[in-house]
Protein backbone atom coordinates (compact mmCIF):
# COMPACT_ATOMS: atom_id res chain seq x y z
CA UNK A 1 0.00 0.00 0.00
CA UNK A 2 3.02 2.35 0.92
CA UNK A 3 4.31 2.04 -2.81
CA UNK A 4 0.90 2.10 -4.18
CA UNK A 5 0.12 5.72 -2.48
CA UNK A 6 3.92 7.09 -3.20
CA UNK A 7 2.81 6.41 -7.11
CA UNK A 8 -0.08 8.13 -6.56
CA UNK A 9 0.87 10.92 -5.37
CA UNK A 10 3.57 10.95 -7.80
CA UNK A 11 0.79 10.73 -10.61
CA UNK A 12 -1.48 13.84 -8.58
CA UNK A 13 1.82 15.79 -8.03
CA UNK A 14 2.46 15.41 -12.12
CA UNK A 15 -1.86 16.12 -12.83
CA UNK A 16 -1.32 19.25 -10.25
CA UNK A 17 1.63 20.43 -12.82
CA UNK A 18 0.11 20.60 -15.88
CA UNK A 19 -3.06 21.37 -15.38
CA UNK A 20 -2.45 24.55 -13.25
CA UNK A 21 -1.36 25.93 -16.40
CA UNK A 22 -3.39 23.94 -19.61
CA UNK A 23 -6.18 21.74 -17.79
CA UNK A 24 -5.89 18.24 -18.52
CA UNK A 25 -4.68 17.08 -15.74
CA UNK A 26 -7.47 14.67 -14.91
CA UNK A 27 -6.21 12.87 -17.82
CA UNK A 28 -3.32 11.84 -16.13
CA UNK A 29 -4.55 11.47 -12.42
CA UNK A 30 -7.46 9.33 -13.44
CA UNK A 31 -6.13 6.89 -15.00
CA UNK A 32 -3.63 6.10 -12.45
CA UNK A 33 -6.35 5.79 -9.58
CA UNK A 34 -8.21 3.57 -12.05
CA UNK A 35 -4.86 1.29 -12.48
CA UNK A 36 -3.55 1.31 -8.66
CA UNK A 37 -6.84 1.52 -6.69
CA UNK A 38 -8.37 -2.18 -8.23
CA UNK A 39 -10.85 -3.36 -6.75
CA UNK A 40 -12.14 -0.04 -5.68
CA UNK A 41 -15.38 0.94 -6.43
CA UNK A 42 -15.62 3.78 -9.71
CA UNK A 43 -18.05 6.41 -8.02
CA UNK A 44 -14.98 5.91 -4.82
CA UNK A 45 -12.11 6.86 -7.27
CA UNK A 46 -13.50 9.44 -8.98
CA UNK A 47 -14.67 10.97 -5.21
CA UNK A 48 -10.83 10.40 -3.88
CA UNK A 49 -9.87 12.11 -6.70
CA UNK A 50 -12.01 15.41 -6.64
CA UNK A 51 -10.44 16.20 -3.47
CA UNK A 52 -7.16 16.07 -4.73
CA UNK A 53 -8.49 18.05 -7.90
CA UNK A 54 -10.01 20.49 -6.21
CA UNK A 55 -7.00 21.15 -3.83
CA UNK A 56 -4.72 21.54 -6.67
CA UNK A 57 -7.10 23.81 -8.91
CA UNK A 58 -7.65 26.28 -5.46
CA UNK A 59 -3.98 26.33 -5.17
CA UNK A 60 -3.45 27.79 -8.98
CA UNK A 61 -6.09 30.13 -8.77
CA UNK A 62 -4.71 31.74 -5.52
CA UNK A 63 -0.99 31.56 -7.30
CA UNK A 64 -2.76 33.98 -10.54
CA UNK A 65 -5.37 35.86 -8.27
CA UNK A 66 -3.14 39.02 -7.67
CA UNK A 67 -0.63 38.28 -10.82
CA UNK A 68 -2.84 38.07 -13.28
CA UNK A 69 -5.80 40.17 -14.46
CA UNK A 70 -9.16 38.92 -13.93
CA UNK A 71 -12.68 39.79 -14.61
CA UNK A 72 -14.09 38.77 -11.53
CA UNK A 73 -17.88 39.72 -12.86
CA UNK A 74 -18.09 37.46 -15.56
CA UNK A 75 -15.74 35.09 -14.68
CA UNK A 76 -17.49 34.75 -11.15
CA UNK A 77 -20.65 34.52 -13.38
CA UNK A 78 -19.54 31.47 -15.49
CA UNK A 79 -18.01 29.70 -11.91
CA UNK A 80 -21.31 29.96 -10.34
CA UNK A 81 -23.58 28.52 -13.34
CA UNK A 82 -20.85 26.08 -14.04
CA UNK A 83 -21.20 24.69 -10.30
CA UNK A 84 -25.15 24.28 -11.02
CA UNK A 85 -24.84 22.77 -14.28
CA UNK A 86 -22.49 20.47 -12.96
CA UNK A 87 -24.53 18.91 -10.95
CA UNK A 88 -27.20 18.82 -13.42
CA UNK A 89 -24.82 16.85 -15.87
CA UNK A 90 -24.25 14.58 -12.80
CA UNK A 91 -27.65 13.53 -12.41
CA UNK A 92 -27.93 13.40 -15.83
CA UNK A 93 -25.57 10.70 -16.78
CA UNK A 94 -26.97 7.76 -15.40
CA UNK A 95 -30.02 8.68 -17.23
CA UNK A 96 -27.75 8.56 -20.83
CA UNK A 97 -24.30 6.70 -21.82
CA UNK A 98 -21.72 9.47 -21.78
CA UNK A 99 -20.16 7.48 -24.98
CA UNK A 100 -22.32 9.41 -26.75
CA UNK A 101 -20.32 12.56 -26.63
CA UNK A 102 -17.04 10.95 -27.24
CA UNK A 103 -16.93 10.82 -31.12
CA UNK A 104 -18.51 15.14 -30.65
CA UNK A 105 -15.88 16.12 -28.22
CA UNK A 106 -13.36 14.51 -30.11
CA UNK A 107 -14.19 16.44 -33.55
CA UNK A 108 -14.68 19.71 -31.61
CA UNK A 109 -10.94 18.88 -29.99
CA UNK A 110 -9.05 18.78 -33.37
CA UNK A 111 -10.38 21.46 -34.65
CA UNK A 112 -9.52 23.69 -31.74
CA UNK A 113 -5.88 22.01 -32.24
CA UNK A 114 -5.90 23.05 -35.65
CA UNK A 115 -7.05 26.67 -35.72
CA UNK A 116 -4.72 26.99 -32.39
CA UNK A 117 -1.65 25.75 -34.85
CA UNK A 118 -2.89 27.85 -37.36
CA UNK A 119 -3.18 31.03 -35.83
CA UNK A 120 -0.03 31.82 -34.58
CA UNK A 121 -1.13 35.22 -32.77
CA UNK A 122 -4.14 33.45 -31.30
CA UNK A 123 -4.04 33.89 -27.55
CA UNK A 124 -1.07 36.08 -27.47
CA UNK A 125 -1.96 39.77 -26.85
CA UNK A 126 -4.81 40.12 -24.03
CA UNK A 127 -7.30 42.15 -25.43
CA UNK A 128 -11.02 41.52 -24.07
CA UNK A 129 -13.24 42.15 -26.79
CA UNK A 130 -16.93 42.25 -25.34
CA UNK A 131 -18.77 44.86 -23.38
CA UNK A 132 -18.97 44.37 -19.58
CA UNK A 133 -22.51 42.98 -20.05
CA UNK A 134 -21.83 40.86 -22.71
CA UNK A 135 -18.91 39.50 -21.17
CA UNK A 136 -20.56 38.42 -17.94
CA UNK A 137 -23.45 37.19 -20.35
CA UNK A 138 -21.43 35.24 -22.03
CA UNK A 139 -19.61 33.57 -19.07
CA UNK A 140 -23.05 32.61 -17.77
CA UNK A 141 -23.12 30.74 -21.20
CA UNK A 142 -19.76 29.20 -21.10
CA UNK A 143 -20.30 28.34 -17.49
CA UNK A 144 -23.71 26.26 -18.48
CA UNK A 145 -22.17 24.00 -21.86
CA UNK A 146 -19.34 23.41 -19.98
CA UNK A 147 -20.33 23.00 -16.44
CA UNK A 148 -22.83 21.08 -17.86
CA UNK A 149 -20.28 18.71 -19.63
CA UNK A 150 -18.11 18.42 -17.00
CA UNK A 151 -20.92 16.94 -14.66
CA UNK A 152 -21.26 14.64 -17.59
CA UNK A 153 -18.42 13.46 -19.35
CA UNK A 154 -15.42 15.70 -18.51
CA UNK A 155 -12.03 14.92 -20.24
CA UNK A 156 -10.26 17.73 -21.71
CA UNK A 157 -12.95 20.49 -19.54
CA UNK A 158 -9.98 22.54 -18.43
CA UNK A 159 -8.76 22.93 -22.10
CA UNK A 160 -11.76 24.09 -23.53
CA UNK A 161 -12.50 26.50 -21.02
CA UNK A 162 -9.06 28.01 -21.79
CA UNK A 163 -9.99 28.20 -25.42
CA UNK A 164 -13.24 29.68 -24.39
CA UNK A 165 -11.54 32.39 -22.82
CA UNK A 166 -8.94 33.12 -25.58
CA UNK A 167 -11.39 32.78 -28.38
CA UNK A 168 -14.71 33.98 -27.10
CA UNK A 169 -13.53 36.93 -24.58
CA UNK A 170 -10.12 37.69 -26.41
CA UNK A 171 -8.27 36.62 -23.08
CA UNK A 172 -4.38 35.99 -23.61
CA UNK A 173 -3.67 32.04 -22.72
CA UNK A 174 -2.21 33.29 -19.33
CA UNK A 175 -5.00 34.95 -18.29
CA UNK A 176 -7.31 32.22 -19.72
CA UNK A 177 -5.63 30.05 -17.74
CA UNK A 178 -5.99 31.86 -14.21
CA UNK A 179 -10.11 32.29 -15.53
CA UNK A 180 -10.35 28.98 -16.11
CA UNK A 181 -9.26 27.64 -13.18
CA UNK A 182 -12.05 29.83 -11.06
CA UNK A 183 -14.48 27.85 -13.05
CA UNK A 184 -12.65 25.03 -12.47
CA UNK A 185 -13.27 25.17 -8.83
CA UNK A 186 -16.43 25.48 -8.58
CA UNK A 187 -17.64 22.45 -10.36
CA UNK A 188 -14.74 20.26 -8.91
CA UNK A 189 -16.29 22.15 -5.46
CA UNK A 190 -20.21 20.37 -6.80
CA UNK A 191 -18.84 17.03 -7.55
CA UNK A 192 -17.03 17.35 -4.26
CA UNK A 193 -19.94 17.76 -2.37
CA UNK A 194 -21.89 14.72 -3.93
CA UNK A 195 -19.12 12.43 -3.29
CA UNK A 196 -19.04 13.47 0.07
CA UNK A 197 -22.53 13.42 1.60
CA UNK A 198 -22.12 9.89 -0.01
CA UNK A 199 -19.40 8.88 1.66
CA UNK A 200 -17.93 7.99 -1.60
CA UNK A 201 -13.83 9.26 -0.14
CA UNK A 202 -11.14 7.70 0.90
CA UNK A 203 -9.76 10.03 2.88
CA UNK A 204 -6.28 8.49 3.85
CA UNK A 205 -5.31 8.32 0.20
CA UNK A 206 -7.41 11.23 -1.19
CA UNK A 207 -5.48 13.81 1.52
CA UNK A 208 -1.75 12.97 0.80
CA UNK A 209 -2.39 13.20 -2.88
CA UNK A 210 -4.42 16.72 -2.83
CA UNK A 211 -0.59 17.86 -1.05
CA UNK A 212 0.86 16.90 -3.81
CA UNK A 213 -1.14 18.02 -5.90
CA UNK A 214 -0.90 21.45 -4.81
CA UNK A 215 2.20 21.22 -5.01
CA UNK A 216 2.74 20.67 -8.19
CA UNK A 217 -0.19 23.80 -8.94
CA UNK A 218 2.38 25.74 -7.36
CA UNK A 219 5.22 24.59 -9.48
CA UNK A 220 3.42 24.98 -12.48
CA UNK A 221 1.15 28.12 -11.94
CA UNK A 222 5.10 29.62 -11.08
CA UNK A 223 6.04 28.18 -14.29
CA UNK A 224 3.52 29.60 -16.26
CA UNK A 225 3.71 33.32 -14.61
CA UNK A 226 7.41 33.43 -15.89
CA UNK A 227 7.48 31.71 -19.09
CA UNK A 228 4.72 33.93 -20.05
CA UNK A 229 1.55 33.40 -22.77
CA UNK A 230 3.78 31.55 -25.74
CA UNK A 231 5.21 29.13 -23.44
CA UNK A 232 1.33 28.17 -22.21
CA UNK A 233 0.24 28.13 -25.99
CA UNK A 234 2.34 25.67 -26.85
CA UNK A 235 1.66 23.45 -23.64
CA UNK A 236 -2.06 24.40 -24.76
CA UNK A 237 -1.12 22.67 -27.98
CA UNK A 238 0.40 19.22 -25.40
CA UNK A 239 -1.75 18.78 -23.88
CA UNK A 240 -4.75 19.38 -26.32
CA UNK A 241 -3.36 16.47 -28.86
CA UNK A 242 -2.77 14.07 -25.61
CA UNK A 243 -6.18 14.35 -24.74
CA UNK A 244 -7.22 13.77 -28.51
CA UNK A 245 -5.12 10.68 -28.55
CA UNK A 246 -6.70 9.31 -25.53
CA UNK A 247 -10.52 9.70 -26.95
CA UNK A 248 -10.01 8.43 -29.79
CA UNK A 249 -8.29 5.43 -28.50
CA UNK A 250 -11.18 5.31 -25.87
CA UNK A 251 -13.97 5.89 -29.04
CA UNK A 252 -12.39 3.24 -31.63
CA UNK A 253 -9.12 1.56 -30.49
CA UNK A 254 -11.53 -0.74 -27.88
CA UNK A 255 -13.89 -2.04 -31.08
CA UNK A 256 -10.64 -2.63 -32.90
């Protein structure tokens, strides 16, 4: 068990890394859980996990908050439908098989890799194009698809929330990144919750991993504040394809 948990919070320390600055880090924590904890109920992993999630995401946001400009109106206004919709999407998928968005998100991932790659400038000067009103109108409406989708299915949420925030708002990736990562915790906050009024944590494994996963939001958030917006853009660009690569093993690599 000792060597199980030091691999574990190896793998949350590594998830904590890259997604303070890209998302995608559930990508790599998951998986690991899945492989290490056998034997261990699903709805238990994915509830040990959300605390270490959450820990990390809180600790990113509070390295930007301060460093990095943020709308707090209409970002606050996306975190707070996000966290509703969320749970919505929860409920929601044991009523339909979240397969069903695999081949959609999948599409909707290459082309964001490809018009990322293709525009070169895209993300790299921060200049918010939308009125106050709009902006926070707009957030609610990023806040519900993808709060929404993140109750439901949720690979690869981080990342398009950053691209949300570049492409819809004008954001640079940096402060994109910081934005996302309020909306970030306040559906990981939701799913939280559920998992633990059901008792659905274990808390001796789920505790040393959300350390390490902060520290590794630390690590990385730092990284990200001095490399600057390029340096995130092309982690964007990682982290993006990894996460393609994964679904479409997971949508047609199994019936192969």
């Amino acid at each position: 068990m000792t060597l199980t948990l030091a691999l574990l919070c190896f793998f949350a320390f590594l998830a904590g890394f890259v997604d303070s600055m890209v998302g995608g880090g559930g990508l790599i924590q998951l998986p690991a859980m899945l492989l290490l904890l056998k034997g261990v109920p699903v709805p238990v992993v994915f509830g040990t996990g959300k605390v270490s999630s959450l820990a990390g995401t809180a600790t990113a946001l509070w390295r930007y908050s301060g460093r990095v400009p943020m709308q707090w109106r209409s970002v606050g206004a996306a975190a707070i439908t996000a966290g509703l919709f969320s749970f919505a999407g929860a409920r929601v998928v044991s009523l339909l098989p979240s397969e069903l968005l695999r081949p959609l998100v999948l599409g909707l991932l290459v082309v964001i890799a490809a018009y990322t790659f293709w525009r070169k400038d895209f993300g790299a000067i921060h200049a918010p194009r939308l009125t106050p009103s709009r902006e926070t109108l707009y957030g609610v409406l990023v806040g519900a698809i993808l709060g929404f989708y993140d109750g439901f299915f949720g690979p690869g949420t981080g990342s398009l929330l950053l691209f949300a925030f570049v492409g819809l708002f004008g954001y640079d990736f940096l402060t994109a990144s910081a934005s996302a990562k309020l909306v970030n915790v306040a559906t990981n906050l939701t799913s939280l919750l559920y998992f633990a009024f059901t008792d659905q944590i274990l808390y001796h494994i789920a505790l040393p991993m959300a350390a390490c996963n902060m520290l590794g939001s630390t690590l990385g958030a730092r990284m990200a504040l001095k490399q600057g917006t390029g340096f995130v853009r092309v982690l964007f660009l990682v982290v993006v394809c990894g996460i393609i690569l994964k679904l479409a093993y997971d949508t047609f690599g199994h019936a192969a």
